[in-house]
Protein backbone atom coordinates (compact mmCIF):
# COMPACT_ATOMS: atom_id res chain seq x y z
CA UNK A 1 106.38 121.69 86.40
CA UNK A 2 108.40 118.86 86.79
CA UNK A 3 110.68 118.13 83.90
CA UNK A 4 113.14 115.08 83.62
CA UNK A 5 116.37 116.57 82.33
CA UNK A 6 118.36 113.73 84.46
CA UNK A 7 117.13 110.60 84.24
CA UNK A 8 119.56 109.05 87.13
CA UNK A 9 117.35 111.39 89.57
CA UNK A 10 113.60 109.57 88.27
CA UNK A 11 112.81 106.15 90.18
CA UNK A 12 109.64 106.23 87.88
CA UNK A 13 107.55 105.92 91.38
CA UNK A 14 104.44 108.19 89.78
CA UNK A 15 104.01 110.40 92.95
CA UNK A 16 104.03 113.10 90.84
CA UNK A 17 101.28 111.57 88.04
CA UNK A 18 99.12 110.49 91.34
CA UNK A 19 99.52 114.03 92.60
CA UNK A 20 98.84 116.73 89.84
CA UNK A 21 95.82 118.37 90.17
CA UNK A 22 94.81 118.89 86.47
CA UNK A 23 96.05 115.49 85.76
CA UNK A 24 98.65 117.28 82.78
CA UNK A 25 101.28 114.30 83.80
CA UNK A 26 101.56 111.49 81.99
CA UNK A 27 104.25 108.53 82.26
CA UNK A 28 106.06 107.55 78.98
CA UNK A 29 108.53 104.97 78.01
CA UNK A 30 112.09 105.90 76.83
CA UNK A 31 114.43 104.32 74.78
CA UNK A 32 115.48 101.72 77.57
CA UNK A 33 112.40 100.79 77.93
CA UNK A 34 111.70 102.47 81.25
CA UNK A 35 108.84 105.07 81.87
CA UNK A 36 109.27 108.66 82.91
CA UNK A 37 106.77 111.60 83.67
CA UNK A 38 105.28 114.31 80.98
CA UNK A 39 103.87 117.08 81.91
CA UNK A 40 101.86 119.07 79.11
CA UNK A 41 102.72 122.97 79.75
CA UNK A 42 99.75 123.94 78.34
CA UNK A 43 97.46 122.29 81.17
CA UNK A 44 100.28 123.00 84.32
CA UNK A 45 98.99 125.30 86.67
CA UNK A 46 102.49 125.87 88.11
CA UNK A 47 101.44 124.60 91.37
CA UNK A 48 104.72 122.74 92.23
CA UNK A 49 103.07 119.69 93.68
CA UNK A 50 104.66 117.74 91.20
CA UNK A 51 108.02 118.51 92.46
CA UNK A 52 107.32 118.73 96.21
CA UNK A 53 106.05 115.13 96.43
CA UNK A 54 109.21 113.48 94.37
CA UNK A 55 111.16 111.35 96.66
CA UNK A 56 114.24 111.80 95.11
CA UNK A 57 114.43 115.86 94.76
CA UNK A 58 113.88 115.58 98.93
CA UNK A 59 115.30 112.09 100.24
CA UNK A 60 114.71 111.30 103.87
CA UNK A 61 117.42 110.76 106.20
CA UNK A 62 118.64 107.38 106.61
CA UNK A 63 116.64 105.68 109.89
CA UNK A 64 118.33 103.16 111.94
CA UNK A 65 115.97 99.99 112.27
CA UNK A 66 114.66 99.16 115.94
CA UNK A 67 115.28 95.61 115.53
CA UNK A 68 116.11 92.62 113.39
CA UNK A 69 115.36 89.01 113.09
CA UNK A 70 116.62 86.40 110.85
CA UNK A 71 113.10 84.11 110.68
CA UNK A 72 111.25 81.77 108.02
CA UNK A 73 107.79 80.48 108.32
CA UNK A 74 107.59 76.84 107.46
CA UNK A 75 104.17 77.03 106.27
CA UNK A 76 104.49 79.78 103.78
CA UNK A 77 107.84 78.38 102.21
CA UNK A 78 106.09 76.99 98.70
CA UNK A 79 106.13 80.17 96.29
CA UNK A 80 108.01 82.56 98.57
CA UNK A 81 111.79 84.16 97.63
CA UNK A 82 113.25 83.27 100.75
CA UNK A 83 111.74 82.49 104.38
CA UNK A 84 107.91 83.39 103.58
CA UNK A 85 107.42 86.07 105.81
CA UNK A 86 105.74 88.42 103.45
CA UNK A 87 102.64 85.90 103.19
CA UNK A 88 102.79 85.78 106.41
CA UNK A 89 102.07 89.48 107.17
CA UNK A 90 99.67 89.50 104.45
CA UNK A 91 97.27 86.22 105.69
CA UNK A 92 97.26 88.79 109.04
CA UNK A 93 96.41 91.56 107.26
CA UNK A 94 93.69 89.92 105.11
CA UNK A 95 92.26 87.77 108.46
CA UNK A 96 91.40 91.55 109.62
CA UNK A 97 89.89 92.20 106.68
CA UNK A 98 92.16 94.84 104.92
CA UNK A 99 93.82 94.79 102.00
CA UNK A 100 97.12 94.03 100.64
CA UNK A 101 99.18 95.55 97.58
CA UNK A 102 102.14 94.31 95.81
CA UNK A 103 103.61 93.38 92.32
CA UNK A 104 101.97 90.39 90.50
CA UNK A 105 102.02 89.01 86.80
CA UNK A 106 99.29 90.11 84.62
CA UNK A 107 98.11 87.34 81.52
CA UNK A 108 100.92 88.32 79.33
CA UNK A 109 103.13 88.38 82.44
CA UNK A 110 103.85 91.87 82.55
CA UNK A 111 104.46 92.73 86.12
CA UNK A 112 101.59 94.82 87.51
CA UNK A 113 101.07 96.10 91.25
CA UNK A 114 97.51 95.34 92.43
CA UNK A 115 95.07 94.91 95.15
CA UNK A 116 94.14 91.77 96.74
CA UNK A 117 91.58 90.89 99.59
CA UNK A 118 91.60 87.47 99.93
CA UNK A 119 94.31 84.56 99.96
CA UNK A 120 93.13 82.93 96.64
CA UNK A 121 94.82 86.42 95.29
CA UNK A 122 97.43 86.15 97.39
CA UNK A 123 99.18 83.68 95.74
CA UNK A 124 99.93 85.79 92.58
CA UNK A 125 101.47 88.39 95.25
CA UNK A 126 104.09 85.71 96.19
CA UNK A 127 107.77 85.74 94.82
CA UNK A 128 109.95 87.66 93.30
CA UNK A 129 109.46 89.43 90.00
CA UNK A 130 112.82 91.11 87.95
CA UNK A 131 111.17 94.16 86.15
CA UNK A 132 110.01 97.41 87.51
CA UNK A 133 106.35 97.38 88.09
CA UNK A 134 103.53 99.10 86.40
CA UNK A 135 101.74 101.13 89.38
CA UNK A 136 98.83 102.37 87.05
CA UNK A 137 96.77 104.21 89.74
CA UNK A 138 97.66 102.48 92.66
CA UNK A 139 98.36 104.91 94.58
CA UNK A 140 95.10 107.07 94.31
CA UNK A 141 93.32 103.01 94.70
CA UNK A 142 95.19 103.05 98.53
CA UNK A 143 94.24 106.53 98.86
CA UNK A 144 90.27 105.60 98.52
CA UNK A 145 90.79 102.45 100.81
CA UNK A 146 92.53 104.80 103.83
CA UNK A 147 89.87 107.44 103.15
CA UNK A 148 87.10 104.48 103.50
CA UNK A 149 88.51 103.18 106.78
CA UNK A 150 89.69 100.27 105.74
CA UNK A 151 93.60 98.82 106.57
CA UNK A 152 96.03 99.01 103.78
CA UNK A 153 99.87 96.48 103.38
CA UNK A 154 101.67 98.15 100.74
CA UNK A 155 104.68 96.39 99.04
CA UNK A 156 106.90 97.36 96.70
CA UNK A 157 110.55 98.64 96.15
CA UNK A 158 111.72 101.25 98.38
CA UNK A 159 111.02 103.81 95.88
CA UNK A 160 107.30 102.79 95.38
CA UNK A 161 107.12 102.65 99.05
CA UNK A 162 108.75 106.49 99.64
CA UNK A 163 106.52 107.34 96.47
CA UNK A 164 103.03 106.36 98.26
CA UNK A 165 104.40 108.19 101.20
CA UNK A 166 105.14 111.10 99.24
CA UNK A 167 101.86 111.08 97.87
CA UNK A 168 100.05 110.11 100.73
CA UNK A 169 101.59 112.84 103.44
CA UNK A 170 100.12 113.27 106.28
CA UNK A 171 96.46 110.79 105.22
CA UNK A 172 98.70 107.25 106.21
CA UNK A 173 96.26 105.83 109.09
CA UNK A 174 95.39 102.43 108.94
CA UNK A 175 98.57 101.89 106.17
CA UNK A 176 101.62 99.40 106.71
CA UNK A 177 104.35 99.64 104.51
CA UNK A 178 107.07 97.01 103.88
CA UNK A 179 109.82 97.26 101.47
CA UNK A 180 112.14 95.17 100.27
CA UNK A 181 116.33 95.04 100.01
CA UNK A 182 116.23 96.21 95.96
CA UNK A 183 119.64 96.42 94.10
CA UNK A 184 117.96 97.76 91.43
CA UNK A 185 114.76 97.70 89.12
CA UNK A 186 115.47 96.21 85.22
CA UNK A 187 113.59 97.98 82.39
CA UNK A 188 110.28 96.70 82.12
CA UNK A 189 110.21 97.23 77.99
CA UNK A 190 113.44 94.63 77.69
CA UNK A 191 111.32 92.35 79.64
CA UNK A 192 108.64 92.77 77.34
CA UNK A 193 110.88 92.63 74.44
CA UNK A 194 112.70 89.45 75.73
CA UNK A 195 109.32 87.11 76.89
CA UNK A 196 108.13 87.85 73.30
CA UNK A 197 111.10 86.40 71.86
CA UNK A 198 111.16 83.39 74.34
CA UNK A 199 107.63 82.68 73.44
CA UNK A 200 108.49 82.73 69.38
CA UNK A 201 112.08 80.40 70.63
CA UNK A 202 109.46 77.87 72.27
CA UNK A 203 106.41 78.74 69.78
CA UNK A 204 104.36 78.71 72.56
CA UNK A 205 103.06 82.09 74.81
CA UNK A 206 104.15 82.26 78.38
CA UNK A 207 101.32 81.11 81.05
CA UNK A 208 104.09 82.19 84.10
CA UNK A 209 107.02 83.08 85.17
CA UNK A 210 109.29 81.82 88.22
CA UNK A 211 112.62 83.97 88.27
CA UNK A 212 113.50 82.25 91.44
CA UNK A 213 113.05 78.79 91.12
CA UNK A 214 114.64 77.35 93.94
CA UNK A 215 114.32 73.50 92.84
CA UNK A 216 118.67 73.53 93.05
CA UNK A 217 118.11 75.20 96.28
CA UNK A 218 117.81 79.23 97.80
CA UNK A 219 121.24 79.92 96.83
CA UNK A 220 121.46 78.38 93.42
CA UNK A 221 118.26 79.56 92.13
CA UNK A 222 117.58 79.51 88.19
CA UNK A 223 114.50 80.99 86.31
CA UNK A 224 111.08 78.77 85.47
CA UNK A 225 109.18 79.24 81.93
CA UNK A 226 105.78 77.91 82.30
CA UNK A 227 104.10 77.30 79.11
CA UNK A 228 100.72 75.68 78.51
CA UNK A 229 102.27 72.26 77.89
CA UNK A 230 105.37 72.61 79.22
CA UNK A 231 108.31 74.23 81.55
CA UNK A 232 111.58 75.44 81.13
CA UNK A 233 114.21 75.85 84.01
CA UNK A 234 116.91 77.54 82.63
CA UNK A 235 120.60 78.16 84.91
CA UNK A 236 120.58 81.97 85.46
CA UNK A 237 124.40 82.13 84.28
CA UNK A 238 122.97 81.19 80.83
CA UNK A 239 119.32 82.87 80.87
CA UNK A 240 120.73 86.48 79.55
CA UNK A 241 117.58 88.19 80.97
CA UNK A 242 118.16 87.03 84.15
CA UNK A 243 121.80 87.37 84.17
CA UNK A 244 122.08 90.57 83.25
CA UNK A 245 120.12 92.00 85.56
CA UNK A 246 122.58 90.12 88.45
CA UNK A 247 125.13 91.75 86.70
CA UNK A 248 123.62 95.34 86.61
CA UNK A 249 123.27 95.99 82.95
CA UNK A 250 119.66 95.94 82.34
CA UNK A 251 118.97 98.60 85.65
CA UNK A 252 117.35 102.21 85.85
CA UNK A 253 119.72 104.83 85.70
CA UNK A 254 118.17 105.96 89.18
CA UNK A 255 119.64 102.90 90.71
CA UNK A 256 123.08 102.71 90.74
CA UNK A 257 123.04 105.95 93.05
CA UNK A 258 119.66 105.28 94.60
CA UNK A 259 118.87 107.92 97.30
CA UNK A 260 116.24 105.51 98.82
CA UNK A 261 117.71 102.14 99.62
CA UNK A 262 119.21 101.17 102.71
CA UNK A 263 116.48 103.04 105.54
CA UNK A 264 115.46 106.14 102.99
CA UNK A 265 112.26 105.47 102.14
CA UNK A 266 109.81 105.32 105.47
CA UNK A 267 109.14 101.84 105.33
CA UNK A 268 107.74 99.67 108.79
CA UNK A 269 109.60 96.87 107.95
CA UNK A 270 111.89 95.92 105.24
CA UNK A 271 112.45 92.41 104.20
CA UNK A 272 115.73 90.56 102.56
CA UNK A 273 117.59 87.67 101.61
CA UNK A 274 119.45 86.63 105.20
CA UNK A 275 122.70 85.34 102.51
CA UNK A 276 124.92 86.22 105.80
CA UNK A 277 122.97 82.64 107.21
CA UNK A 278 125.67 80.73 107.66
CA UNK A 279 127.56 82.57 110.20
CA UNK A 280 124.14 84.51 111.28
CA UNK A 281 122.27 81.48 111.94
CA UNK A 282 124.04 78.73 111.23
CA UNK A 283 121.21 75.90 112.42
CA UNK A 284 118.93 77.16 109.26
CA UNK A 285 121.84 77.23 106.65
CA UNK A 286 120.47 74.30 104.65
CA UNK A 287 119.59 76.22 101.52
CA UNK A 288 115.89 76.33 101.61
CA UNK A 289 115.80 80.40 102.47
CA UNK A 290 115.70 82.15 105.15
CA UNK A 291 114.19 86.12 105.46
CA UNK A 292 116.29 88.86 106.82
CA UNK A 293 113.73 91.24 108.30
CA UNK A 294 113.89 94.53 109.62
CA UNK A 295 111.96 96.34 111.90
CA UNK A 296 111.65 100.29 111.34
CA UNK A 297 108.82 101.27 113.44
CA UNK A 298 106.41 100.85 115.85
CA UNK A 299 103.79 100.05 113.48
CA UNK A 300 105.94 97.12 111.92
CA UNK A 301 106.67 96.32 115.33
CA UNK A 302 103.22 95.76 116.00
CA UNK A 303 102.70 93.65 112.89
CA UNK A 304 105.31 91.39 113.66
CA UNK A 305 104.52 90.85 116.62
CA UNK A 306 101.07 89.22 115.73
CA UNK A 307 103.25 86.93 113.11
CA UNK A 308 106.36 86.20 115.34
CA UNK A 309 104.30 83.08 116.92
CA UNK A 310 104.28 81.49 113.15
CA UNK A 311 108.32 81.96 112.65
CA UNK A 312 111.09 80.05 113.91
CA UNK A 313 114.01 81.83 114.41
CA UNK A 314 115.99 84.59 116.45
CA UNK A 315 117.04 88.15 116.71
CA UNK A 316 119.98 89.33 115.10
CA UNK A 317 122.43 92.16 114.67
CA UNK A 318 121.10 94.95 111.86
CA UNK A 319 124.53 94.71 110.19
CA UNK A 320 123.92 91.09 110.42
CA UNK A 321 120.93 91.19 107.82
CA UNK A 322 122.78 93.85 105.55
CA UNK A 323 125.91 92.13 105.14
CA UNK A 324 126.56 90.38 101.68
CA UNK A 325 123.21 91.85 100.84
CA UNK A 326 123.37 94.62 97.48
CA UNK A 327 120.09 95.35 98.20
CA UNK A 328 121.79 97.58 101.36
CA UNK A 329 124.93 98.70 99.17
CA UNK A 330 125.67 102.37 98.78
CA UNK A 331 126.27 103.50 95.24
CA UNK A 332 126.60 100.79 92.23
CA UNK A 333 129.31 100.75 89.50
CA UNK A 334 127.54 101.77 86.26
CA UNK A 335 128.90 98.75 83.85
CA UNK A 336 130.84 100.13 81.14
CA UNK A 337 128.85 98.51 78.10
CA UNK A 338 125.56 99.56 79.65
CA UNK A 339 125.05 102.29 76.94
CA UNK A 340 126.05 100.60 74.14
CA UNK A 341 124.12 97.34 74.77
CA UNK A 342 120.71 99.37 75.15
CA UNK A 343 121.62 100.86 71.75
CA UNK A 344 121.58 97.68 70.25
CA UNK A 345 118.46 96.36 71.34
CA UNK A 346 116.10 97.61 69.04
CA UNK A 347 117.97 96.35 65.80
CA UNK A 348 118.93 92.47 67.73
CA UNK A 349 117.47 90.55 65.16
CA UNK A 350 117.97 87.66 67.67
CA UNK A 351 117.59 89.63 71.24
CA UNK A 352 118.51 87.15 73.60
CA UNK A 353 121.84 86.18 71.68
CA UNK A 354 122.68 89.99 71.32
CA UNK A 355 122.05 89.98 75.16
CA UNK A 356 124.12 86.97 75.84
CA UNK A 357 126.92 88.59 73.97
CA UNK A 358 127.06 90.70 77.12
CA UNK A 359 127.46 88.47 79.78
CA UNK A 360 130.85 88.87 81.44
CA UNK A 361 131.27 85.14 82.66
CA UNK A 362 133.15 84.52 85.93
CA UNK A 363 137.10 82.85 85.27
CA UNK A 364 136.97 78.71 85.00
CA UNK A 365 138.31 77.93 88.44
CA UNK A 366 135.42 80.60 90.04
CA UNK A 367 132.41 78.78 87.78
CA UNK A 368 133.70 74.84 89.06
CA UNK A 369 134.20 75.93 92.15
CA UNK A 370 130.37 77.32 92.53
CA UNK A 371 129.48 74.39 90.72
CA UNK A 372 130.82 72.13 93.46
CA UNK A 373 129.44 74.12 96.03
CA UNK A 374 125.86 73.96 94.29
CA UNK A 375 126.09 69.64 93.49
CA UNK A 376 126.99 69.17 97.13
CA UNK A 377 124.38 71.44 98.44
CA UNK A 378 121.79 70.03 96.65
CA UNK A 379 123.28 66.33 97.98
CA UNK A 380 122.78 67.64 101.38
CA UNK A 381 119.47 68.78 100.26
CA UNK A 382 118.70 65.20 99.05
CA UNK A 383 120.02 63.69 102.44
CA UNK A 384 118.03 65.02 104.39
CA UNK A 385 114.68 64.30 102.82
């Protein structure tokens, strides 16, 4: 029976939940505001299913890609992170009429993985979104699709991805899996806790959420509020949800020593920021994104391959796409307040100054300097049009 009695070796990917038999596991949230599996002893069979499918008791070996490319795909730019690549890969996938999976924002914007099948859904797939997930039963949902014959794109962190393979074993014909570069997941309760207090700031309830907006370019991205009448951009140095999750603070215990990251978790392809562009590829550093991908197998091989007409760009060095990536970083620093500022955040009486008070700001010559460097990219942006 599994039982959580260290929380840094939980991703939260729900293998187990998917798994038991007698359906005696249950995901709760904590404290931080993350979930974590219950199991009820008095419905366990002692099988040990629940143990033998978690990624993290029995992490893979790290796989070497089989190639990489540093690529973006003009056409899917609008609404993507970075080159558009993941669109891409999904229009394919949909054109053959399968399905695709990934994290989306529910009505309240809680961020939800889901199923799509056509490319009006595919839109709300699109982007980046800072909070772990709620899986739900996504995982049983891909399950019934293999079992059905029908062709499955799963993506997610690489723990949800390692998770569904878990889960899956041996049944995985007809799936793709694509993960993405993932420093770390922030706790989807403080999310919750902090759009609810935006939305009484603005007196107004959320309608979206863009926490890339890339209006100052790739690089300098801030976060979007969309409200019914209106939108807010705010700089992510001064949006303390945002910033604190670039800072580490706000992450899942399981990620600063993630066992999954970096080739662990059986992905066919990963995809990442390319931020090594301007040496990598210097003739696309012009700060509208470009995608680091990563090929892992001959099944993302094969996927790419039916895409690689759509993207301009070349192949690179492996090392190439990790470098100044976190998402490919070994272990990460726990920050030393971490404890102490998830203590406080049940009592804030005004959360997002009590989270601002946590901010370690960068020294005055660091923040003009980056400040030059963002004004003059976005002239060079304005050039060119």
């Amino acid at each position: 029976m599994i039982r959580i009695s260290d929380k840094s070796l939980c991703s939260g990917c729900t293998a187990c939940v998917s798994s038991c038999p007698v359906q005696c596991i249950v995901m709760r949230r904590d404290r931080e505001g993350f979930d974590y599996p219950v199991a009820n002893p008095d419905l366990c069979v002692k099988c040990g299913l629940c143990e033998r499918v978690c990624p993290m008791l029995r992490p893979k070996d790290m796989k070497e890609p089989m190639a990489a490319y540093a690529v973006r795909c003009e056409a899917q730019m609008e609404g993507a992170s970075s080159g558009g690549v993941f669109p891409l890969l999904a229009k394919e996938f949909l054109s053959e009429g399968g399905i695709v999976c990934g994290a989306a924002l529910d009505p309240d914007c809680t961020v939800v993985h889901c199923a799509v099948e056509d490319d009006a859904g595919l839109a709300a797939l699109k982007g980046s979104k800072y909070a772990q997930s709620e899986l739900y039963s996504i995982f049983e949902d891909v399950l019934s699709e293999l079992t059905d014959g029908r062709q499955v794109l799963f993506s997610g962190t690489p723990c949800q991805v390692a998770g569904l393979n878990a889960y899956l074993g041996k049944k995985k014909e007809g799936l793709v899996t694509v993960d993405i570069a993932c420093h770390g997941v922030p706790s989807p309760g403080l999310w919750e806790k902090y759009r609810k207090a935006v939305e009484r700031r603005h007196g107004a309830s959320l309608k979206s959420v863009d926490f890339r907006d890339r209006s100052e370019g790739w690089r300098h991205y801030n976060i979007r509020y969309d409200f019914q009448e209106k939108s807010v951009t705010v700089p992510r140095a001064k949006d303390p949800y945002l910033a604190l999750f670039l800072q580490d603070m706000t992450l899942r215990p399981s990620c600063y020593g993630c066992r999954l990251r970096g080739g662990c978790s059986g992905s066919d392809i990963t995809l990442s920021d390319l931020w090594s562009v301007a040496e990598t590829a210097p003739e696309m550093n012009d700060d509208r994104g470009v995608s680091g991908v990563l090929i892992n197998t001959e099944k993302g091989s094969e996927l790419y391959e039916k895409i690689a007409v759509n993207l301009a760009g070349q192949k690179v060095a492996v090392e190439q796409v990790r470098k100044d990536n976190g998402g490919f970083a070994g272990e990460i620093a726990v920050p030393e307040r971490r404890e102490e500022f998830f203590k406080g955040v049940h009592s804030a009486v005004d959360l997002p100054k009590y989270m601002t008070s946590f901010i370690v700001r960068k020294p005055l010559h660091v923040r003009i300097y980056r400040n030059i460097r963002r004004q003059l990219s976005t002239l060079k942006r304005r050039m060119k049009k």
